[in-house]
Every structure is written in structure tokens, then in C-alpha cells.
Protein backbone atom coordinates (compact mmCIF):
# COMPACT_ATOMS: atom_id res chain seq x y z
CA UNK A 1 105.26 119.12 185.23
CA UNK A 2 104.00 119.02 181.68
CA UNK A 3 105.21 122.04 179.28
CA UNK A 4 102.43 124.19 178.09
CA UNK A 5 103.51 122.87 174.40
CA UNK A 6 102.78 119.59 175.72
CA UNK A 7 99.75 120.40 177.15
CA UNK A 8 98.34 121.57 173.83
CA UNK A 9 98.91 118.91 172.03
CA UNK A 10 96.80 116.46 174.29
CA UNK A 11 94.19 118.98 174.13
CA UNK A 12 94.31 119.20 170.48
CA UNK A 13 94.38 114.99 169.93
CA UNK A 14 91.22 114.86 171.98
CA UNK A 15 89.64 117.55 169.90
CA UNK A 16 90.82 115.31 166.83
CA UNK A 17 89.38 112.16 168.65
CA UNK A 18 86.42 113.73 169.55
CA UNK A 19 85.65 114.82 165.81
CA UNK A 20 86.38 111.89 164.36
CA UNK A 21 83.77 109.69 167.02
CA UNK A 22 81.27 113.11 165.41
CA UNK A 23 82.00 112.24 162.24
CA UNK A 24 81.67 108.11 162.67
CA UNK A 25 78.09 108.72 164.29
CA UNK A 26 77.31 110.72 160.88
CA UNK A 27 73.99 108.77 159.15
CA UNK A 28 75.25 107.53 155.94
CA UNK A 29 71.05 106.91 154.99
CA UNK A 30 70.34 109.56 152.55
CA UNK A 31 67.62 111.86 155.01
CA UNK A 32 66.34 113.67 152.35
CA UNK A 33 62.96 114.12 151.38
CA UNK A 34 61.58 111.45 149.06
CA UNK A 35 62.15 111.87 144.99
CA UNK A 36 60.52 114.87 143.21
CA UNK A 37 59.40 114.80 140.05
CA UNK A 38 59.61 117.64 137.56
CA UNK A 39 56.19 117.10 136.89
CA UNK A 40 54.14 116.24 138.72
CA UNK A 41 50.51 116.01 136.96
CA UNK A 42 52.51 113.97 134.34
CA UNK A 43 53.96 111.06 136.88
CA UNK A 44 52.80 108.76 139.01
CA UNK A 45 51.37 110.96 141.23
CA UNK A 46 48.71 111.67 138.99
CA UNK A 47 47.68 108.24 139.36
CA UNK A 48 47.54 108.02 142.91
CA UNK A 49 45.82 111.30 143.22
CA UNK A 50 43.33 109.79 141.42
CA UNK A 51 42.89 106.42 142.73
CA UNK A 52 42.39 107.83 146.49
CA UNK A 53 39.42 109.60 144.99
CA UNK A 54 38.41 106.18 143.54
CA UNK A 55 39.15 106.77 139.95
CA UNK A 56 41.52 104.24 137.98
CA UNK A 57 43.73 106.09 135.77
CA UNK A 58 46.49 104.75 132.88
CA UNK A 59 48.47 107.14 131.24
CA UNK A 60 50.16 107.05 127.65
CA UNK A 61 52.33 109.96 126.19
CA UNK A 62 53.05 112.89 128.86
CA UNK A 63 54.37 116.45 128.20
CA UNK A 64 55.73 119.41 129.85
CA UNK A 65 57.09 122.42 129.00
CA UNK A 66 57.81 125.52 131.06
CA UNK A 67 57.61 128.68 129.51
CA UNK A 68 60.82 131.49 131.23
CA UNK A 69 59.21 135.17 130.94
CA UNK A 70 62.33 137.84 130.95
CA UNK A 71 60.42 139.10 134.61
CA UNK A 72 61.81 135.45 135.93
CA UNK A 73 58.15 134.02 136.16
CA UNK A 74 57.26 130.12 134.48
CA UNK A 75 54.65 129.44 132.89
CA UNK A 76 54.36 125.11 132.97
CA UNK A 77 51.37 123.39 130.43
CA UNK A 78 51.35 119.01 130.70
CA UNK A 79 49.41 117.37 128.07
CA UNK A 80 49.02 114.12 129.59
CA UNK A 81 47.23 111.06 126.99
CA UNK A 82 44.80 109.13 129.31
CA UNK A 83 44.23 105.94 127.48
CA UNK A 84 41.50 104.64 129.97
CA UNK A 85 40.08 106.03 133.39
CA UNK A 86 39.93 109.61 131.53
CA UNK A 87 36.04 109.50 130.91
CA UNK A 88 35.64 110.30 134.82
CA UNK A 89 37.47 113.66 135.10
CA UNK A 90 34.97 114.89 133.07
CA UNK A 91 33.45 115.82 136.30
CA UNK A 92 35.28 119.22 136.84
CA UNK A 93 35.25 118.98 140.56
CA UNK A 94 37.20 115.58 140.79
CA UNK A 95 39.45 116.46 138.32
CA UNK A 96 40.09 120.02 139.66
CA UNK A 97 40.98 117.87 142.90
CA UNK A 98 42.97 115.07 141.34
CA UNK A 99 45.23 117.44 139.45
CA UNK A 100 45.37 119.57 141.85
CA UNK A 101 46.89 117.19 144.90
CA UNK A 102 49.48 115.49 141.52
CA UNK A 103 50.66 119.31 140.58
CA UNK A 104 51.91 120.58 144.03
CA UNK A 105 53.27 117.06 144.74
CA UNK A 106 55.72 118.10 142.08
CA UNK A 107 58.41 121.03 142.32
CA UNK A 108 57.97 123.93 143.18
CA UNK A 109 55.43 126.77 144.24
CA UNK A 110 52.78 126.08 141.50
CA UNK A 111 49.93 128.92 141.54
CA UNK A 112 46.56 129.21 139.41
CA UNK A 113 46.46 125.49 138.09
CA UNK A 114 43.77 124.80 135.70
CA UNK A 115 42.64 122.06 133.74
CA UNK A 116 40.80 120.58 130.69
CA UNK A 117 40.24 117.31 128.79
CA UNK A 118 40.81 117.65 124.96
CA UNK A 119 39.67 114.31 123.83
CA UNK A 120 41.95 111.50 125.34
CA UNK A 121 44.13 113.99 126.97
CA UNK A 122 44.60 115.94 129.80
CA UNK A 123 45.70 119.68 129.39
CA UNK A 124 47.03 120.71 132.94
CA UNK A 125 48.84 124.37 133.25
CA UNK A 126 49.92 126.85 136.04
CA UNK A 127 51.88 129.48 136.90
CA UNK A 128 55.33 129.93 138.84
CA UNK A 129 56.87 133.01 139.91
CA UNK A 130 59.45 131.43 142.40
CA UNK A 131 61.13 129.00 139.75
CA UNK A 132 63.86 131.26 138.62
CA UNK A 133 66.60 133.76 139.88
CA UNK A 134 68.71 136.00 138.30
CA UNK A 135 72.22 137.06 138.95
CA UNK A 136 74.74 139.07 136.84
CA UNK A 137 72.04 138.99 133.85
CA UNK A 138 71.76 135.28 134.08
CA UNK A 139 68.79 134.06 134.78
CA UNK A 140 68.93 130.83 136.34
CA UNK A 141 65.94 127.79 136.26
CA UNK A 142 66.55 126.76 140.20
CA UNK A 143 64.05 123.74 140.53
CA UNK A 144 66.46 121.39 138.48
CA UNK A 145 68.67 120.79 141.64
CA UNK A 146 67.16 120.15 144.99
CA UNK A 147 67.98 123.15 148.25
CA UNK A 148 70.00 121.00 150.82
CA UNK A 149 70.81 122.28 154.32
CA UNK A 150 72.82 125.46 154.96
CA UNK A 151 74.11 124.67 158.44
CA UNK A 152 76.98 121.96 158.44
CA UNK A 153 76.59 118.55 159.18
CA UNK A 154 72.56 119.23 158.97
CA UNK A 155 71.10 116.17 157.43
CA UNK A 156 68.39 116.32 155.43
CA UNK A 157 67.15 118.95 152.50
CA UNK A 158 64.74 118.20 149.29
CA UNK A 159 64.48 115.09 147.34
CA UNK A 160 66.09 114.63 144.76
CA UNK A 161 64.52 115.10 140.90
CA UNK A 162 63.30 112.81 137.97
CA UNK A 163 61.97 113.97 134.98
CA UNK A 164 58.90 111.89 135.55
CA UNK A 165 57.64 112.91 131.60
CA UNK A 166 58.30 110.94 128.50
CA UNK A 167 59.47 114.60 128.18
CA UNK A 168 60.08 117.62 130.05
CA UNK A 169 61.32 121.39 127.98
CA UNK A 170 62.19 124.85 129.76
CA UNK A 171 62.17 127.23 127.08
CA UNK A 172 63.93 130.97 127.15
CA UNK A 173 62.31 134.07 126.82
CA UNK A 174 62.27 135.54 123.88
CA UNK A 175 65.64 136.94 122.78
CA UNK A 176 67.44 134.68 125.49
CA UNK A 177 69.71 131.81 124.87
CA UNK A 178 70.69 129.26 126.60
CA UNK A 179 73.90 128.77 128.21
CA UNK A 180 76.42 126.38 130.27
CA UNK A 181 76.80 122.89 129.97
CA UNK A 182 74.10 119.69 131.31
CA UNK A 183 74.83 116.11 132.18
CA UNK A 184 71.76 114.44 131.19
CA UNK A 185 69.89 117.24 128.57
CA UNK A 186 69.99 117.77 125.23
CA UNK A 187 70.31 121.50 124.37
CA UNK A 188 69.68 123.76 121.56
CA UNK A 189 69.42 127.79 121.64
CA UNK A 190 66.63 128.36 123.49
CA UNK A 191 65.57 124.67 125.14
CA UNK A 192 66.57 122.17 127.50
CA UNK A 193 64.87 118.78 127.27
CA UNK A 194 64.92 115.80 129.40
CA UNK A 195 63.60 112.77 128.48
CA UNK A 196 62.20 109.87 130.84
CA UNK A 197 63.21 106.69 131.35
CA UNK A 198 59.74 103.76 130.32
CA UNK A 199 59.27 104.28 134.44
CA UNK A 200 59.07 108.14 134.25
CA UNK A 201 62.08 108.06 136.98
CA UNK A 202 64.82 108.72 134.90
CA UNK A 203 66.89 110.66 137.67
CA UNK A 204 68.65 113.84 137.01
CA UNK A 205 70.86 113.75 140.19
CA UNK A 206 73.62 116.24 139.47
CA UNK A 207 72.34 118.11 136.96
CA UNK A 208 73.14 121.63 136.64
CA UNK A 209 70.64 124.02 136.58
CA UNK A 210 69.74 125.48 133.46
CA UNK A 211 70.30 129.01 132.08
CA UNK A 212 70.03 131.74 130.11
CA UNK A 213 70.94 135.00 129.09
CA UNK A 214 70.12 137.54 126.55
CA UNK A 215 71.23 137.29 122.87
CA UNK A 216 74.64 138.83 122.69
CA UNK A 217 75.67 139.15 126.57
CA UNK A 218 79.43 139.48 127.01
CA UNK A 219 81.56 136.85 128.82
CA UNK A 220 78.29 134.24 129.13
CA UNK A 221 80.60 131.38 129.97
CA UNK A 222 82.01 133.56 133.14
CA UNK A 223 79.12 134.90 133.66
CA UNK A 224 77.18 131.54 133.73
CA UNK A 225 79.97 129.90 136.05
CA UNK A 226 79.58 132.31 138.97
CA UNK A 227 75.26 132.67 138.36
CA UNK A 228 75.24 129.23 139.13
CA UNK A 229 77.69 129.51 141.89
CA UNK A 230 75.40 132.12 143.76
CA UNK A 231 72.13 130.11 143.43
């Protein structure tokens, strides 16, 4: 008669077996939501906003930068150069619908989006008051990195980023400087700033989430580490 020892171990091989047949049916596909851009009035998405309204847009030079308040809300404004097609969103209402259906096709939780033309370009701006949190004083730009699933071995989450700009700035708040390190930004006291590939899809896969803290906060490196950690 088998030992109880003995036993065990043929129980615990067939767990093993049994979790490694789990792990070979795993999808290696990436199930994630299709690509997000940073912005999204500046990317393609403008375009084909516009074109299933039966306007024919081509766009030159695009723009964003996100204002950080200290209360953790975003303020975003895209200046996007229309160099032909533009002449039809003079009509408020199709443009009010155009940019509308590009901006929440970005990132995000975009709120009060308004636009205007100035000459050949496109002024675009709204508010965000879910783009940031803040922990141990830090407070951390989240819609850099894409959420993925909390449960293990859930497949799936959000898409992941491109800049989708010629250029795309988050700016401190006043008295705030940025902190940690980036893979693909350049970085000065108070900025981050990505620029786009001649696609606009110049991903950002990987790239760590910016942040900031005020002017003169003790152990910002630390500090930064574990902020970023928590997110």
C-alpha cells in the first residue's frame, strides 16, 4: 500500500501537470484594447471623426499640452494646423461633433471640450479631473501607462499609448517639479515632452508615468519610487 509521503507526491505532480497544460492554453495574442493615443483630437482619429461626417480633413503641425493644477485636476489645449478640409468646421455643430467623437477616443475621462478655429488651426481644450493621483505628496500623471487586469491570468486591460502629436507636454503646477526618470521623454523642471514619430504612433510602451512634487520635498527619489509603486 502506497505511503502517505508517496501519495503526496503524485498528487502534487498532477497539480504541476495540470498547471503547466493552464499555462500552455495561455493566449500569447496581446487581448488588449486597441492603441490609445495621448491625444486624441490631434491623431488620426480626428480624421476619421471627420470623414464619417463627410468632411475630408489633412492635418499639419499638432500640439498638446496638459496643464497639472496642485488639486490633481488637467487642464489639456491641442492646436491642431488644418492645411485643407478646415473651411468646413466652421459650422459649429459639425465641428462640435467631429472633435468631440476624436477627444474621448483618446485617454482618459475628458469633460467640458470646446472648440474654435483660429485661422488654419484648430484650438481644441477640456478638462480632466481623473488624470492624476497623489500619494505621499507625489502627485502622479496616471494616463501615461495603460490599467491592465487585477485578477491573475485575466487577459485583457487598456491599449497601449502613442503620443499621436508632433508633440505632447504635461506641465507641473506651479511650485512643483518634476521628478523620476522616463524612457522615451525629454525632461526639464517642470515638463515632460514626447515627441511623435512622421506617423503620430510613436509608442510609449513602458514608459513610466510622470511626476511631481513640490519645490523642496524631502527624499523625492524615495518618495517617487514607492508613488509610482502604489498607482
Amino acid at each position: 500500500m502506497p505511503s502517505t509521503s508517496h501519495r503526496l507526491a503524485v498528487v502534487g505532480l498532477a497539480v504541476a501537470l495540470v498547471g503547466t497544460a493552464l499555462l500552455a492554453g495561455v493566449p500569447t495574442t496581446d487581448a488588449r484594447a486597441p492603441p490609445t493615443p495621448l491625444c486624441g483630437a490631434c491623431s488620426e482619429r480626428l480624421d476619421e471623426s471627420a470623414e464619417r461626417r463627410g468632411v475630408d480633413l489633412t492635418r499639419g503641425e499638432t500640439d498638446l499640452v496638459v496643464q497639472v493644477h496642485e488639486n490633481g485636476s488637467t487642464s489639456w489645449r491641442a492646436t491642431v494646423e488644418l492645411t485643407a478640409g478646415g473651411d468646413a468646421l466652421e459650422n459649429e455643430t459639425l465641428r462640435a461633433e467631429v472633435v468631440d467623437s476624436a477627444v474621448q477616443r483618446g485617454v482618459g475621462d475628458p469633460t467640458d471640450v470646446r472648440s474654435r478655429l483660429d485661422g488654419e488651426t484648430l484650438v481644441v481644450t477640456h478638462r480632466d479631473r481623473n488624470a492624476t493621483s497623489r500619494h505621499l505628496g507625489v502627485v502622479v500623471f496616471t494616463h501615461v501607462v495603460p490599467d491592465s487586469p487585477s485578477v491573475p491570468w485575466v487577459i485583457g486591460g487598456e491599449g497601449a499609448r502613442y503620443v499621436g502629436a508632433d508633440r505632447v507636454t504635461v506641465e507641473a503646477p506651479p511650485g512643483y517639479r518634476v521628478t523620476g526618470g522616463y524612457e522615451y521623454a525629454t525632461v526639464s523642471e517642470d515638463r515632460v515632452v514626447w515627441t511623435g514619430s512622421d506617423d503620430g504612433r510613436r509608442f510609449i510602451e513602458g514608459e513610466n508615468q510622470p511626476t511631481m512634487l513640490p519645490d523642496g520635498s524631502l527624499f523625492p527619489n524615495l518618495r517617487t519610487t514607492v508613488a509610482r509603486w502604489l498607482v
